[in-house]
N, C-alpha and C. Protein backbone atom coordinates (compact mmCIF):
# COMPACT_ATOMS: atom_id res chain seq x y z
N UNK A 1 96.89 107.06 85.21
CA UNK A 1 96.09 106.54 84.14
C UNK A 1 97.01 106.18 82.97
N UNK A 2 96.96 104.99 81.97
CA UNK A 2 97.38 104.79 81.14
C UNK A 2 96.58 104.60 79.67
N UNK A 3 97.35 104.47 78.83
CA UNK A 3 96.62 104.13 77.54
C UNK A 3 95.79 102.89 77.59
N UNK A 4 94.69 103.06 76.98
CA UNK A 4 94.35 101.69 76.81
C UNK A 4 94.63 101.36 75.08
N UNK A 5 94.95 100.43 74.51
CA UNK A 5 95.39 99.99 73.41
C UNK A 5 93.93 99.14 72.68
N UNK A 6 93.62 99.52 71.62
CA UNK A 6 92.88 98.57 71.02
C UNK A 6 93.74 98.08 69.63
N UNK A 7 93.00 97.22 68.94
CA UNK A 7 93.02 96.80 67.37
C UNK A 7 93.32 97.83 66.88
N UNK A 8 92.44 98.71 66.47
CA UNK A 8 91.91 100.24 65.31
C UNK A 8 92.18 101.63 66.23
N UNK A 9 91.90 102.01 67.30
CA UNK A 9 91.90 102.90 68.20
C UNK A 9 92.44 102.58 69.17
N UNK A 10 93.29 104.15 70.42
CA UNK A 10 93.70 103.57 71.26
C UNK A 10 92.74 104.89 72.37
N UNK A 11 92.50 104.97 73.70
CA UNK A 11 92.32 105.86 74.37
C UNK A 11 93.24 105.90 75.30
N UNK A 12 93.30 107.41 75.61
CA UNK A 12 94.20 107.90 76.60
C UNK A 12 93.56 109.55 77.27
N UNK A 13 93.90 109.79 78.49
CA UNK A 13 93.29 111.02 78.66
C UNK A 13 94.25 112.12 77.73
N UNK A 14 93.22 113.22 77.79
CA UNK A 14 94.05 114.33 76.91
C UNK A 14 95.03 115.24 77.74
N UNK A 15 96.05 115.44 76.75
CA UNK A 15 96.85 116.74 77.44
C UNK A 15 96.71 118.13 76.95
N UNK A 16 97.39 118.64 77.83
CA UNK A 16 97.35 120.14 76.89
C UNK A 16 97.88 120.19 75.40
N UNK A 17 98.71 118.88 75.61
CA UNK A 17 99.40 118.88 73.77
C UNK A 17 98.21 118.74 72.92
N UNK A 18 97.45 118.28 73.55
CA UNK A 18 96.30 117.97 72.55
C UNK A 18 95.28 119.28 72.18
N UNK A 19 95.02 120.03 72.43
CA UNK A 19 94.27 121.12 73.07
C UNK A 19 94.21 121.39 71.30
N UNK A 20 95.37 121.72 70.49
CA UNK A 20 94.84 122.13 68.84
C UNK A 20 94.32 121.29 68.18
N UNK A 21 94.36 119.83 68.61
CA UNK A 21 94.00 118.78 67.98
C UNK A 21 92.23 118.62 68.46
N UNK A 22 92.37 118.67 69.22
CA UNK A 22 90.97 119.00 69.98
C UNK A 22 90.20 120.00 69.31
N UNK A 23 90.82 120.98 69.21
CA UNK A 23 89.91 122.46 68.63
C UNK A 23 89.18 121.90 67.18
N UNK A 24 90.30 121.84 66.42
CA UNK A 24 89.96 121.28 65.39
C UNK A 24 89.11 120.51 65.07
N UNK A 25 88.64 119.03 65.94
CA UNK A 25 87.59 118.11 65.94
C UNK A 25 86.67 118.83 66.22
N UNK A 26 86.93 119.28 67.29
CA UNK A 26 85.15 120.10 67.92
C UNK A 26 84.65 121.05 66.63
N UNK A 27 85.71 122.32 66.11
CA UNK A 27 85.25 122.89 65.10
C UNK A 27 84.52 122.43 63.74
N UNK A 28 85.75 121.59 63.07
CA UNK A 28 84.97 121.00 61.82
C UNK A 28 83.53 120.20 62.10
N UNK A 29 83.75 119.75 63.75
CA UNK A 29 82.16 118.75 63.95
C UNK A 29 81.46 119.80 64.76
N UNK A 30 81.23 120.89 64.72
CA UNK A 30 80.54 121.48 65.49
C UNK A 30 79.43 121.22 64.95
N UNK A 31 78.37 121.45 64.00
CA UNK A 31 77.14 121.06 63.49
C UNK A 31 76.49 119.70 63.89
N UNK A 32 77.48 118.93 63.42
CA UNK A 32 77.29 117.21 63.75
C UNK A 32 76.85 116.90 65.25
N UNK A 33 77.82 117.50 66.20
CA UNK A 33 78.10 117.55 67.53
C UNK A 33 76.69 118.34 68.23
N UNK A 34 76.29 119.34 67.66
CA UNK A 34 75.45 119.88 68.52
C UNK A 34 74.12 119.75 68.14
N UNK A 35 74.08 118.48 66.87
CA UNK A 35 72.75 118.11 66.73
C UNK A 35 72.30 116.98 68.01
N UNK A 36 73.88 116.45 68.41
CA UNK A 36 73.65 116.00 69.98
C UNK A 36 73.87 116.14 71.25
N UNK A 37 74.51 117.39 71.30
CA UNK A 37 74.52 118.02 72.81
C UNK A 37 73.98 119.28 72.72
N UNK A 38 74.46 119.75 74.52
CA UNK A 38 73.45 120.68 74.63
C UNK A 38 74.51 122.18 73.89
N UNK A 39 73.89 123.55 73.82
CA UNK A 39 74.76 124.82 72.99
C UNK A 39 75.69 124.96 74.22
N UNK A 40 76.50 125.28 73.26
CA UNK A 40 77.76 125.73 73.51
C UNK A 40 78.05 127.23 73.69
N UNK A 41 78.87 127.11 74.65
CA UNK A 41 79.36 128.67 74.73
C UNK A 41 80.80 129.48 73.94
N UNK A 42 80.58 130.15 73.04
CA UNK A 42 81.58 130.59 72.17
C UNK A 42 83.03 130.07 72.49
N UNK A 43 83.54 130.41 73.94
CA UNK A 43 84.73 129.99 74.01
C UNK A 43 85.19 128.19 74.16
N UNK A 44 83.87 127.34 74.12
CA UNK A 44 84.36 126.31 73.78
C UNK A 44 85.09 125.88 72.36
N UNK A 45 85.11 126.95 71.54
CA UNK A 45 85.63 126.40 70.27
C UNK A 45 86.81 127.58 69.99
N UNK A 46 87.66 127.55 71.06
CA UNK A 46 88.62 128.82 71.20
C UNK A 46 89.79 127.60 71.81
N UNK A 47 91.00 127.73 72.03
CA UNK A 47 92.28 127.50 72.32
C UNK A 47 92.43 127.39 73.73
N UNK A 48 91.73 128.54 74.14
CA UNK A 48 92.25 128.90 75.50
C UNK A 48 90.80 127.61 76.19
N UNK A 49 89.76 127.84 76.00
CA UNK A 49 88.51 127.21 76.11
C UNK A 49 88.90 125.85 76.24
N UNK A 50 89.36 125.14 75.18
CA UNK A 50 90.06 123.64 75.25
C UNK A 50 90.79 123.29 76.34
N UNK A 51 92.02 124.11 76.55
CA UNK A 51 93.03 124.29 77.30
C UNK A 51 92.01 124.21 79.18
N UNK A 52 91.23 125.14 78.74
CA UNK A 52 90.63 124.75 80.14
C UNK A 52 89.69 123.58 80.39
N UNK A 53 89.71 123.22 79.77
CA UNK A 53 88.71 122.22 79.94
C UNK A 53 89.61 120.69 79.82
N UNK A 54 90.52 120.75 79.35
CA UNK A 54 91.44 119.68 79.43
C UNK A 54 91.73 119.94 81.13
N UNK A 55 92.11 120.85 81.80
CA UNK A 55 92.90 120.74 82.55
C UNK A 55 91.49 120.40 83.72
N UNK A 56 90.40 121.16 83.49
CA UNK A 56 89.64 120.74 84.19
C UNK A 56 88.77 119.19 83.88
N UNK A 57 89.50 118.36 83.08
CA UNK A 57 89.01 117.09 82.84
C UNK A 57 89.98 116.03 83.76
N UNK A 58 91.21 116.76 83.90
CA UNK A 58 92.39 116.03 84.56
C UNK A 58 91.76 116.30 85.99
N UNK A 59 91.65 117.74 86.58
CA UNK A 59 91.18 117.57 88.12
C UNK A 59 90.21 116.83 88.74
N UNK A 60 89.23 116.51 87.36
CA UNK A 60 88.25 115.65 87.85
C UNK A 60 88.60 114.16 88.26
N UNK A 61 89.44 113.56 87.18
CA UNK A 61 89.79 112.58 87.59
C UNK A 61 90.61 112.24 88.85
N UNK A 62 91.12 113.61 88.72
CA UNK A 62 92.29 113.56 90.48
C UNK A 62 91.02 112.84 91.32
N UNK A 63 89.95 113.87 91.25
CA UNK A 63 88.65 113.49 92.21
C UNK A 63 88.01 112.56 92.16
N UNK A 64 88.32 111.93 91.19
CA UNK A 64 87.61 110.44 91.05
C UNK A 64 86.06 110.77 91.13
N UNK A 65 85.63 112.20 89.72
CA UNK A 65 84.33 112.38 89.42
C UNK A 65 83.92 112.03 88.03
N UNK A 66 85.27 111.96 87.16
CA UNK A 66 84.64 111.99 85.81
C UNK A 66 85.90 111.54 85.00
N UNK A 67 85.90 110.89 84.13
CA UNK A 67 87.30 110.22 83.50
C UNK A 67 87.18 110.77 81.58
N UNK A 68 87.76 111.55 81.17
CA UNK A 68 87.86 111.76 80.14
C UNK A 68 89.03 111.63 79.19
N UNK A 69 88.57 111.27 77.84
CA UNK A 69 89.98 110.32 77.27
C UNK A 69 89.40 110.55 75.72
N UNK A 70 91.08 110.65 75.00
CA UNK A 70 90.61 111.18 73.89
C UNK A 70 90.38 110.09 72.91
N UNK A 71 90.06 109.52 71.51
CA UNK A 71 90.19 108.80 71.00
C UNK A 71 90.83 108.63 69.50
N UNK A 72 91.82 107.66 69.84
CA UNK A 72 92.64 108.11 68.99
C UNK A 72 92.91 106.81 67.86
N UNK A 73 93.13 107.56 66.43
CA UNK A 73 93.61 106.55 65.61
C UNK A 73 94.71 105.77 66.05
N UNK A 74 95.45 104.94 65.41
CA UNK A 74 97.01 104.45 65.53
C UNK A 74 98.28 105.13 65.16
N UNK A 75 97.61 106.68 64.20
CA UNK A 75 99.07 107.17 63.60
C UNK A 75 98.78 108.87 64.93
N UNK A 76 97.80 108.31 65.63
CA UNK A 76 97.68 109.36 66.81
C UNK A 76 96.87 110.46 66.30
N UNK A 77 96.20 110.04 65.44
CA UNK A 77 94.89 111.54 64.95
C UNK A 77 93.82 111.81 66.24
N UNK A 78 92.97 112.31 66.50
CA UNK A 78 92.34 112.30 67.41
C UNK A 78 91.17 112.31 66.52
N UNK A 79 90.09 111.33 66.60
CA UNK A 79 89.22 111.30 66.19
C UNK A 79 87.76 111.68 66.97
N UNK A 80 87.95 111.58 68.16
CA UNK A 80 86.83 111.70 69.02
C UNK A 80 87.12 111.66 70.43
N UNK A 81 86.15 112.04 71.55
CA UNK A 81 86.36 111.75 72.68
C UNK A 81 85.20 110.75 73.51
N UNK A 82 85.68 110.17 74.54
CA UNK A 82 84.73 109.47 75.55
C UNK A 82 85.16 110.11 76.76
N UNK A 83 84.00 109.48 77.70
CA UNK A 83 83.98 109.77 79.03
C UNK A 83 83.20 108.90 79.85
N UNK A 84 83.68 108.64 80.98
CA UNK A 84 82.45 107.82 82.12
C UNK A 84 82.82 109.37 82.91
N UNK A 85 81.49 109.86 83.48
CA UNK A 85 80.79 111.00 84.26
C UNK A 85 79.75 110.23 85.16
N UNK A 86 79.69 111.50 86.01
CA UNK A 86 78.93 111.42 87.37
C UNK A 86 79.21 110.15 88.39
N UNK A 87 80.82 109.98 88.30
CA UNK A 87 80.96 108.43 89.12
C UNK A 87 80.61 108.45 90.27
N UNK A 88 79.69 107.99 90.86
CA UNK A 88 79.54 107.18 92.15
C UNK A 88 79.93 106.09 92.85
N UNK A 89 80.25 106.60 93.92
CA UNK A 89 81.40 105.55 94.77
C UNK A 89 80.42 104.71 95.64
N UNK A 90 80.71 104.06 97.01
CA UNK A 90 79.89 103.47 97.63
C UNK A 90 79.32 102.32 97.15
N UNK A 91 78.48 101.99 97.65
CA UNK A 91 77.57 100.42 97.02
C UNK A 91 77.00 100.20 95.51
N UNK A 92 77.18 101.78 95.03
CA UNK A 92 76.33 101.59 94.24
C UNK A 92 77.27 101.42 92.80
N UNK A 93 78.94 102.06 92.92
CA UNK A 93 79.89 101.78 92.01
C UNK A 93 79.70 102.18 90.21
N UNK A 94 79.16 103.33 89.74
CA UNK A 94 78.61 103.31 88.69
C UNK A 94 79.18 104.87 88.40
N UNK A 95 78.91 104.84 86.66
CA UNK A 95 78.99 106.00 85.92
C UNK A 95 78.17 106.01 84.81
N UNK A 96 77.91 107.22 84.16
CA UNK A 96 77.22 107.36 82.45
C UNK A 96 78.27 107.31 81.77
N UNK A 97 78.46 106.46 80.59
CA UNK A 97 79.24 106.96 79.46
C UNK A 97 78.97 107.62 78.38
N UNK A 98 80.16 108.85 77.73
CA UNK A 98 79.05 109.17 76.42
C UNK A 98 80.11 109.62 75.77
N UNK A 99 80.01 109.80 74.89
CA UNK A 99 81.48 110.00 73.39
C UNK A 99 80.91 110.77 72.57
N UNK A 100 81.56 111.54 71.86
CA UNK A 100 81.27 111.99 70.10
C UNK A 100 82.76 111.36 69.24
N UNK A 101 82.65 111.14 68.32
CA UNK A 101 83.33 110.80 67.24
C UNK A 101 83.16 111.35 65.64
N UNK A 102 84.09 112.05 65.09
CA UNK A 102 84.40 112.38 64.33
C UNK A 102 83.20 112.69 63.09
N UNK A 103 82.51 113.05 62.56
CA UNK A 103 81.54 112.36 61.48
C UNK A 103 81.77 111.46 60.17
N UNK A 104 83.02 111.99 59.70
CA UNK A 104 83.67 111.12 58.86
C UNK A 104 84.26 109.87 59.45
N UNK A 105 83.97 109.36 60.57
CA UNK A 105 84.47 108.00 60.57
C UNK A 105 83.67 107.43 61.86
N UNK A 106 82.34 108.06 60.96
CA UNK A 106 81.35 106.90 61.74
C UNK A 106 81.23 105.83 61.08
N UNK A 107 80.58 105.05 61.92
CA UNK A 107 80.51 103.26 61.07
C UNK A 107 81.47 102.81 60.55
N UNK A 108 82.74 102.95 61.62
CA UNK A 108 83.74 101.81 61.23
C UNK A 108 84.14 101.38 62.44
N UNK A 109 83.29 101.28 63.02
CA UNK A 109 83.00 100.49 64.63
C UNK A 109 84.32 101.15 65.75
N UNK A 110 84.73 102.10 65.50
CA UNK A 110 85.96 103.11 66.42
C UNK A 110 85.00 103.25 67.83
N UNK A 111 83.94 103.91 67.41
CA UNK A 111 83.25 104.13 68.67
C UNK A 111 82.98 102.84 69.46
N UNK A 112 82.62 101.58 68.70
CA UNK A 112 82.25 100.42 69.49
C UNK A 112 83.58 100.34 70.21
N UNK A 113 84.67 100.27 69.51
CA UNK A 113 85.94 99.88 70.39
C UNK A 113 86.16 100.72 71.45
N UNK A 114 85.67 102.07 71.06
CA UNK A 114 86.59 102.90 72.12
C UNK A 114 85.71 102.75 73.64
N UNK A 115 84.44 102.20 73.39
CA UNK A 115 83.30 101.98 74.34
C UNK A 115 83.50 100.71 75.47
N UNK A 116 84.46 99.83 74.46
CA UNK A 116 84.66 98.52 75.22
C UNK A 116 86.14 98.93 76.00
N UNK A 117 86.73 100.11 75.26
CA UNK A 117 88.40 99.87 76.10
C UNK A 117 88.04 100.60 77.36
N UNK A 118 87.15 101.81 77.43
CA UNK A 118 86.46 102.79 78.34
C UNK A 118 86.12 101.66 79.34
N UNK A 119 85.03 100.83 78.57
CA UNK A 119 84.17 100.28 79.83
C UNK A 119 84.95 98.85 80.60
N UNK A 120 86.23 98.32 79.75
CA UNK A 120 87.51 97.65 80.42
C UNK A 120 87.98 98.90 81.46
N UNK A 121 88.53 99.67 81.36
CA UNK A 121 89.01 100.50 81.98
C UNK A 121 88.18 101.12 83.34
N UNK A 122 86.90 101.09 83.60
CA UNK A 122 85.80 101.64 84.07
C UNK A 122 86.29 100.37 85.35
N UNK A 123 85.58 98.85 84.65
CA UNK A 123 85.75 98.03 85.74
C UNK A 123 87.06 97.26 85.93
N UNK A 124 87.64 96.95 85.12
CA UNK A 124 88.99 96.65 85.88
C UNK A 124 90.12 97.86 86.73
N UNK A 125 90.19 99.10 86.14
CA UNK A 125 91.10 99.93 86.68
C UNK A 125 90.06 100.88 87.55
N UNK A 126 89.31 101.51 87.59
CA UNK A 126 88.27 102.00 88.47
C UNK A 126 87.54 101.44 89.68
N UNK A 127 87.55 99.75 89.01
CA UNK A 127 86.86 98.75 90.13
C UNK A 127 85.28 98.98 90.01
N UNK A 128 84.82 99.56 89.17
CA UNK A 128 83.27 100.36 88.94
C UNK A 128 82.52 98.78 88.90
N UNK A 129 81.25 98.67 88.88
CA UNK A 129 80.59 98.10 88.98
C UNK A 129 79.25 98.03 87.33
N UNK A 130 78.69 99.44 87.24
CA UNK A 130 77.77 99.88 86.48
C UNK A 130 78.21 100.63 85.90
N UNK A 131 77.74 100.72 84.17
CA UNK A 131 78.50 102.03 83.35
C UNK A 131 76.68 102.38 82.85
């Protein structure tokens, strides 16, 4: 997998380097964040918690089940993450996409971009069909 490059934002999957940078977003947006997902379990907002879940975001993709990628400014902040999940292979070629982004830098269209480099990435490098 490689970077995808935009204008304003770039995506790339996360590493473990990322794992404090990560904590941090999820923490300061935890309120924001879980006015749209489902509760969380304490150790998602722990070090070690990140750490696993990065690594279990990488095996998925080994499996070609779920593609997760962080989103990032240009001076490399991490502002948010995306994902295409539940990929289906076969005839039918499809995934869900879904992101959170930062709260302080909503509405400066980051998420629109990071949606179009995802969903470039989905059908040209995936070969996907449906997002």
């Amino acid at each position: 997998m490689h970077v995808q490059e935009g204008n304003s934002v770039d995506i790339r999957p996360l590493s473990l380097n990322d794992a404090e940078q990560e904590l941090v977003l999820q923490t300061e947006n935890r309120m924001f964040f879980e006015r749209f997902a489902m509760s969380r379990q304490e150790d998602f907002y722990t070090l070690e918690g990140r750490k696993r879940r990065i690594e279990q975001s990488l095996k998925n993709a080994e499996n070609d089940t779920e593609y997760s990628f962080g989103i990032f400014l240009q001076d490399q902040t991490l502002i948010g993450t995306i994902s295409l999940f539940q990929v289906v292979r076969g005839s039918l070629q499809s995934a869900f996409i879904g992101y959170f982004l930062d709260g302080k830098h909503n509405g400066k269209g980051y998420a629109t971009k990071a949606v179009k480099l995802a969903v470039d990435y989905a059908f040209n490098e995936l070969k996907l069909h449906r997002i």
